[in-house]
N, C-alpha and C. Protein backbone atom coordinates (compact mmCIF):
# COMPACT_ATOMS: atom_id res chain seq x y z
N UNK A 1 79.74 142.94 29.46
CA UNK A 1 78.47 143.60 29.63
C UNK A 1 77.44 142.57 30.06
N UNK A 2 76.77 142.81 31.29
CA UNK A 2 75.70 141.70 32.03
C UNK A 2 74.50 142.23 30.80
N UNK A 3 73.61 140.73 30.28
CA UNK A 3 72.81 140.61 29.59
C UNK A 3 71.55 141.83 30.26
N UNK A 4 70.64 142.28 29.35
CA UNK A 4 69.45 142.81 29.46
C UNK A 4 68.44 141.84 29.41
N UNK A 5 67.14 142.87 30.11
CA UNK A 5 66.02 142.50 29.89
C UNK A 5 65.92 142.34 28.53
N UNK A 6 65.14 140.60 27.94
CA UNK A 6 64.81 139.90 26.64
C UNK A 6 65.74 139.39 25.91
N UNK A 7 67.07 139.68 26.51
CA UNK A 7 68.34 139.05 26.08
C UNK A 7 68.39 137.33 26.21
N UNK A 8 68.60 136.91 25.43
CA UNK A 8 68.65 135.38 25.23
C UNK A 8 69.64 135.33 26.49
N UNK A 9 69.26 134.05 26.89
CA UNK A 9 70.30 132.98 28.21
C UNK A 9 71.37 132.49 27.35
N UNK A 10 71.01 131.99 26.44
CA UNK A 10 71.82 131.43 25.30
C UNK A 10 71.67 131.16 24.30
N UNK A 11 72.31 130.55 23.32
CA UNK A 11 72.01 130.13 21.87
C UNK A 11 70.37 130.10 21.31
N UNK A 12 70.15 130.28 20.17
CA UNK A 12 68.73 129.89 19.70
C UNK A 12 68.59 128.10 20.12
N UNK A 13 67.41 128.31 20.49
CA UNK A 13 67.07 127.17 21.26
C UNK A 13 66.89 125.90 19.78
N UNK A 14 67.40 124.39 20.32
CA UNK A 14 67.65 123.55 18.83
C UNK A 14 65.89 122.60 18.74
N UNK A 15 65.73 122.07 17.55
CA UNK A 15 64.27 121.00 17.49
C UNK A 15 63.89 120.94 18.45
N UNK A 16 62.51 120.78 19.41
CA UNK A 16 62.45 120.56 20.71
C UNK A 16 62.45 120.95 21.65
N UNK A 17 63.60 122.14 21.50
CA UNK A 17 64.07 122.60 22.29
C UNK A 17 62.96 124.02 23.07
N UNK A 18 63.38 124.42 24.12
CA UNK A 18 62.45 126.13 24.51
C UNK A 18 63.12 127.17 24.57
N UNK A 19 63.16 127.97 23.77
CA UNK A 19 63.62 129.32 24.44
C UNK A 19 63.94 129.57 25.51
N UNK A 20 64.71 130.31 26.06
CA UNK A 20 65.50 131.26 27.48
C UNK A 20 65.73 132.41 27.68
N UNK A 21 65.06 133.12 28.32
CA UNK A 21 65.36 134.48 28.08
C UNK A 21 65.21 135.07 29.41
N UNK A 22 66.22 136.17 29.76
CA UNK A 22 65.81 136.70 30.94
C UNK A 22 64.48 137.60 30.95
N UNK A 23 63.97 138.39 32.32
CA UNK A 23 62.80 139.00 31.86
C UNK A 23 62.86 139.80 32.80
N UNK A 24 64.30 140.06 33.31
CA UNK A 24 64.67 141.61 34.00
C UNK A 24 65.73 141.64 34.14
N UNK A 25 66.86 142.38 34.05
CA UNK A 25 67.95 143.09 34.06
C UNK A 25 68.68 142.35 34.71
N UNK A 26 67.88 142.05 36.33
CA UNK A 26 68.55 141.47 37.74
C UNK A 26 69.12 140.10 37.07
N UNK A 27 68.33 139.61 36.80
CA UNK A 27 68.21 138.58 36.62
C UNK A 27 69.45 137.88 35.68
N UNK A 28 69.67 138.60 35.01
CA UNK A 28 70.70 138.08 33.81
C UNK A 28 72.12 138.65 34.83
N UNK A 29 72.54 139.82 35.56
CA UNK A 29 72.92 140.17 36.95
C UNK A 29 72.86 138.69 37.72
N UNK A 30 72.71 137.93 38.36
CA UNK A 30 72.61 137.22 39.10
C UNK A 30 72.84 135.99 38.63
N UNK A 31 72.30 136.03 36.90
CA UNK A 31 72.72 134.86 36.30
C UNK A 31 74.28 133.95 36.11
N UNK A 32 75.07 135.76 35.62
CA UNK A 32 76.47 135.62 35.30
C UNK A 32 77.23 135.45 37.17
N UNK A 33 76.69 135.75 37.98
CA UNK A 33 76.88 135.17 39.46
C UNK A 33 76.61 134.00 39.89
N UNK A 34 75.86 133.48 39.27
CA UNK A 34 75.58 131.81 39.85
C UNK A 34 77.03 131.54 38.60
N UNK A 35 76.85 131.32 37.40
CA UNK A 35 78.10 131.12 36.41
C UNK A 35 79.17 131.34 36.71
N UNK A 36 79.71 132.28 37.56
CA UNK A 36 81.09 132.61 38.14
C UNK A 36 80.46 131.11 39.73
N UNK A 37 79.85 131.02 39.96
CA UNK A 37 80.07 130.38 42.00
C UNK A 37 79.70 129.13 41.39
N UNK A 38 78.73 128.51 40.34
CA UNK A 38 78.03 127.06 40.34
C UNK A 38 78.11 127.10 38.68
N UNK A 39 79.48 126.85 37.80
CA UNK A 39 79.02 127.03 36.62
C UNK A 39 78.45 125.32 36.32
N UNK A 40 79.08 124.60 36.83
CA UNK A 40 78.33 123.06 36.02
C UNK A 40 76.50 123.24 36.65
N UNK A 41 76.60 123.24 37.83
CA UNK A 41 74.86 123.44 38.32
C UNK A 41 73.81 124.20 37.35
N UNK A 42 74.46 125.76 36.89
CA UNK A 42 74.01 126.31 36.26
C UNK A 42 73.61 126.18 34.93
N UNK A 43 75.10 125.73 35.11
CA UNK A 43 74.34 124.56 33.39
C UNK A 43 73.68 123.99 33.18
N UNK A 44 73.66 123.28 33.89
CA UNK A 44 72.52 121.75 34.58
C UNK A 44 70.98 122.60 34.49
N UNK A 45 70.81 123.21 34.90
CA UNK A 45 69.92 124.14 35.20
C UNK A 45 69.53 124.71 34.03
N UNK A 46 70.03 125.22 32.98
CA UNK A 46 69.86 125.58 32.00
C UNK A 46 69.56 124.78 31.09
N UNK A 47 70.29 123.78 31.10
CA UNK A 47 69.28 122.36 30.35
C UNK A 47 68.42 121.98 30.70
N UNK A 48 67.81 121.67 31.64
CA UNK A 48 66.57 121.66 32.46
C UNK A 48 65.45 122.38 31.77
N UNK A 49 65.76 124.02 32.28
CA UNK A 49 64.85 124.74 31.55
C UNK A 49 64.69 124.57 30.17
N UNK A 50 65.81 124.31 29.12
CA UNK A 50 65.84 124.16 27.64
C UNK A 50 64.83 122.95 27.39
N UNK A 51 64.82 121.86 28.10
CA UNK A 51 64.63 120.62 27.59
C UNK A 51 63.44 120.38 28.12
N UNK A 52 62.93 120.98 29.36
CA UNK A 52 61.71 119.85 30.14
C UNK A 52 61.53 121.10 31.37
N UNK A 53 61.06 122.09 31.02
CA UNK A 53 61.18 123.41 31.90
C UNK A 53 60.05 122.78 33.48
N UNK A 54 59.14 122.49 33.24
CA UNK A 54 57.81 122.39 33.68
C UNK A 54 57.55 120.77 33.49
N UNK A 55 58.11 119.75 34.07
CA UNK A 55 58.16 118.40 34.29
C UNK A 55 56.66 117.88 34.98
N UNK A 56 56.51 116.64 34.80
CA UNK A 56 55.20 116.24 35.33
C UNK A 56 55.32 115.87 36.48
N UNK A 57 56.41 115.58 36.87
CA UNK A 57 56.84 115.00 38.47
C UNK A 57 58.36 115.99 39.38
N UNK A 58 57.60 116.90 39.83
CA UNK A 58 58.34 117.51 40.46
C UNK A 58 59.48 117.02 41.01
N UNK A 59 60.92 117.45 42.02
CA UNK A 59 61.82 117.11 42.89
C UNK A 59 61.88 118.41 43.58
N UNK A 60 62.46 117.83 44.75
CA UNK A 60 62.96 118.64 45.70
C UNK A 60 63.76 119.66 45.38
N UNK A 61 64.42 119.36 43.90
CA UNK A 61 65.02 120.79 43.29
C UNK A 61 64.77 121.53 42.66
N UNK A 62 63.75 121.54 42.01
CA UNK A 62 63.16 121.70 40.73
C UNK A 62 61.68 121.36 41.08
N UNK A 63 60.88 122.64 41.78
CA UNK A 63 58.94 122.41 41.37
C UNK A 63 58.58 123.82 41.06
N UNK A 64 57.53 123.62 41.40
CA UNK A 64 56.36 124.92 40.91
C UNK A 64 56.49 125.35 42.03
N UNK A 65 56.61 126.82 42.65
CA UNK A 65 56.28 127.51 43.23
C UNK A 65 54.89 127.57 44.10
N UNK A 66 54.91 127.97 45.50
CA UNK A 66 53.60 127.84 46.00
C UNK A 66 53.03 129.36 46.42
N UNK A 67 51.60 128.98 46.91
CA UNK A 67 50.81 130.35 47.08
C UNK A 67 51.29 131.37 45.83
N UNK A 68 51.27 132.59 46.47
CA UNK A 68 51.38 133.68 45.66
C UNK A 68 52.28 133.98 45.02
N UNK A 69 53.49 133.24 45.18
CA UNK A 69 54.80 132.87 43.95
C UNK A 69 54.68 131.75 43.04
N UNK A 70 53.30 130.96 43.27
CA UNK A 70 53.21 130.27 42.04
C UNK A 70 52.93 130.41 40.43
N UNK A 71 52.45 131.81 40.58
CA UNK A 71 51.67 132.64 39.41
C UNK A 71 52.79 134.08 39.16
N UNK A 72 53.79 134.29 38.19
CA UNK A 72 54.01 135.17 37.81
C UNK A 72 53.43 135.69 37.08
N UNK A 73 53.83 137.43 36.27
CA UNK A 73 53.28 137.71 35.34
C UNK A 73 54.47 138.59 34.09
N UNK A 74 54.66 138.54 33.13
CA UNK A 74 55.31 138.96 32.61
C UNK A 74 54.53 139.51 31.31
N UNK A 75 55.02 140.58 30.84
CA UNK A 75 54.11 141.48 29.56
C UNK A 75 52.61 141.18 29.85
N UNK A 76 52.12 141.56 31.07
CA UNK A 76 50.82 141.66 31.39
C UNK A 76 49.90 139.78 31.17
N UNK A 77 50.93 139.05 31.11
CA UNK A 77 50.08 137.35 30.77
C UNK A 77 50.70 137.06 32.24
N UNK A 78 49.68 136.20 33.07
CA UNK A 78 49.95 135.47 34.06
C UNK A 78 51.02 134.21 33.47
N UNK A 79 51.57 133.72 34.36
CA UNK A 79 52.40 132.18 33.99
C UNK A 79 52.91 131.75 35.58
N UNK A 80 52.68 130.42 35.35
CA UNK A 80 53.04 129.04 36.57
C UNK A 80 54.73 129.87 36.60
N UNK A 81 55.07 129.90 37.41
CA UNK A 81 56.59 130.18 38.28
C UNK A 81 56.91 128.53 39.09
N UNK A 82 58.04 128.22 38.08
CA UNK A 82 59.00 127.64 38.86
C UNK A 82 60.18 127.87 39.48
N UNK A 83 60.83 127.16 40.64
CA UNK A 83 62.04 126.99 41.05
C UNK A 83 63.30 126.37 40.59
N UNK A 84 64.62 126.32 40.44
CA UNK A 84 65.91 125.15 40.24
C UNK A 84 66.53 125.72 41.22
N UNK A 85 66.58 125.11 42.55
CA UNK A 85 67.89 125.21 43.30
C UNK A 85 68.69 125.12 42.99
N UNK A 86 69.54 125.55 42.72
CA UNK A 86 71.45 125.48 41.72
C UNK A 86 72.68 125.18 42.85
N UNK A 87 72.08 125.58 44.14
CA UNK A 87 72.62 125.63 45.20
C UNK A 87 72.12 125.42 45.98
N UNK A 88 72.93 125.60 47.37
CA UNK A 88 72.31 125.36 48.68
C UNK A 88 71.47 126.57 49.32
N UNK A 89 71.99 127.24 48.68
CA UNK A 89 71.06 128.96 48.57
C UNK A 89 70.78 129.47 46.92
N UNK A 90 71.35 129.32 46.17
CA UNK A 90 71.01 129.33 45.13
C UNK A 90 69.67 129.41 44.26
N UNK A 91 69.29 130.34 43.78
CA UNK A 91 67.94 129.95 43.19
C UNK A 91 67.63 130.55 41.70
N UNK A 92 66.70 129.74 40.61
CA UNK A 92 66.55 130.22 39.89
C UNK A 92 65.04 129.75 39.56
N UNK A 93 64.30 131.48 39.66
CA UNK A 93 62.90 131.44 39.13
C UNK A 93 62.92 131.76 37.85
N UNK A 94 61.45 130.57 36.99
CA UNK A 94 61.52 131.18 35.92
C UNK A 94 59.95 130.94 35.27
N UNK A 95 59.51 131.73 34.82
CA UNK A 95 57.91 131.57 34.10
C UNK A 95 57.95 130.60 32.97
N UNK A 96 56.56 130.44 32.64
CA UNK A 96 57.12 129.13 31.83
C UNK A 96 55.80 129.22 30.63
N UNK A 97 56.06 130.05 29.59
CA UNK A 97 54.83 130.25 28.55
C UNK A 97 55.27 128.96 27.69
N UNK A 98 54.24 128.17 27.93
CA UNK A 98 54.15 127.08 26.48
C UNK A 98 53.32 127.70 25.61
N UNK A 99 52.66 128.35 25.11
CA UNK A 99 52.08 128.96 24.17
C UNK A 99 53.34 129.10 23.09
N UNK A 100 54.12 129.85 23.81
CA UNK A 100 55.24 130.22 22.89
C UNK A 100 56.63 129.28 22.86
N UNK A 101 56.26 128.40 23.64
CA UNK A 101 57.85 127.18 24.38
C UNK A 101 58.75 128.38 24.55
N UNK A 102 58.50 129.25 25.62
CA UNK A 102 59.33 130.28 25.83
C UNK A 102 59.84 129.90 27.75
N UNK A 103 60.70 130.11 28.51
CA UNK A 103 61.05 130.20 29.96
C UNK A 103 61.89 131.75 30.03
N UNK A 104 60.79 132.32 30.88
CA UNK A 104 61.41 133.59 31.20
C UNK A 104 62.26 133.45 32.64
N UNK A 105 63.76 134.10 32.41
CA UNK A 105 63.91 133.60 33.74
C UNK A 105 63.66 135.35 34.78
N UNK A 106 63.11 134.95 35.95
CA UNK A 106 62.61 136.57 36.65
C UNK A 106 63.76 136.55 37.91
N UNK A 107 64.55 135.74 38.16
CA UNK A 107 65.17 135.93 39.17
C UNK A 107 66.37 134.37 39.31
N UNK A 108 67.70 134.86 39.63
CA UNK A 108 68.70 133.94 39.49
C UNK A 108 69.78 135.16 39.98
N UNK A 109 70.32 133.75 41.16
CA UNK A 109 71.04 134.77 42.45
C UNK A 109 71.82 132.96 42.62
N UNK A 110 73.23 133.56 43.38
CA UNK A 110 73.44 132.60 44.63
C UNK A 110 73.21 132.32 46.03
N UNK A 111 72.46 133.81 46.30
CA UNK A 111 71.51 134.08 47.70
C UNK A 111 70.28 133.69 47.53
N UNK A 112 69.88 132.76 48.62
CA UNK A 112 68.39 132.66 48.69
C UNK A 112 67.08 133.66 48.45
N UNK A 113 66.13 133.78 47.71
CA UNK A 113 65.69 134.91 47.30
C UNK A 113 64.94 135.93 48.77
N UNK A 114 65.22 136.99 49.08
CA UNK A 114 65.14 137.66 50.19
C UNK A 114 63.13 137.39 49.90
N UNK A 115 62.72 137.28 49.03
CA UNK A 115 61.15 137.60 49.32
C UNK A 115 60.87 136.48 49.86
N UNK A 116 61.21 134.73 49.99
CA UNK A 116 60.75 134.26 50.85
C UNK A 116 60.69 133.83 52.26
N UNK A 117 62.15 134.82 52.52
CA UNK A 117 62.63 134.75 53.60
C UNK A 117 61.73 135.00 55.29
C-alpha cells in the first residue's frame, strides 16, 4: 500500500533529528518510484532532509527553489521549498517548517517535475 497524505517517510525522527512526512498522496506515489529506480540516492536524500534539510550553503543538488516555487504552502502556512536531485531527472521537493523541525515532502518522481518544464 503507497503511503498517504501525513504518512511518515520513515521512522520517528532520532535527537536532532527532523521529521518527514509526505504532504500529498503523489508524493509518497513517486516516492516508492524513485526507491524502486535510485534506492541508495534516495536514501541519501532522505538523510539530507532528516539531518540538515535547509543547509546554509547550497549545491547544485540540493537548493532552495526560485521565483514562485520558492514559497510553498501547506495547511494554509507559507514555507521556503527546496530541491534534491536524486537523479538526472529525478526530483524531490520538500517544505521545510522549522517551527516544528518538520520537512514536508510535496513532490518526488524520477521524471523531471512537468511544472518547470
Amino acid at each position: 500500500m503507497s503511503p498517504k497524505r501525513g504518512d511518515r517517510v520513515a521512522p520517528p525522527p532520532g535527537p536532532d533529528e527532523w521529521d518527514v512526512i509526505f504532504g500529498t498522496g503523489e508524493a509518497g506515489k513517486g516516492w516508492d518510484e524513485l526507491c524502486t529506480q535510485a534506492a541508495a540516492n534516495t536514501r541519501h536524500a532522505w538523510q539530507l532532509m532528516r539531518t540538515d534539510p535547509a543547509p546554509a550553503a547550497a549545491t547544485s543538488r540540493r537548493h532552495l527553489l526560485k521565483g514562485s516555487y520558492a514559497t510553498g504552502t501547506y495547511r494554509g502556512r507559507p514555507l521556503p521549498q527546496w530541491q534534491i536531485e536524486v537523479t538526472s531527472g529525478g526530483r524531490i521537493w520538500y517544505l521545510v517548517d522549522a517551527e516544528r523541525r518538520r520537512v514536508i515532502v510535496m513532490y518526488a518522481s524520477p521524471r523531471h517535475p512537468k511544472a518547470t518544464d
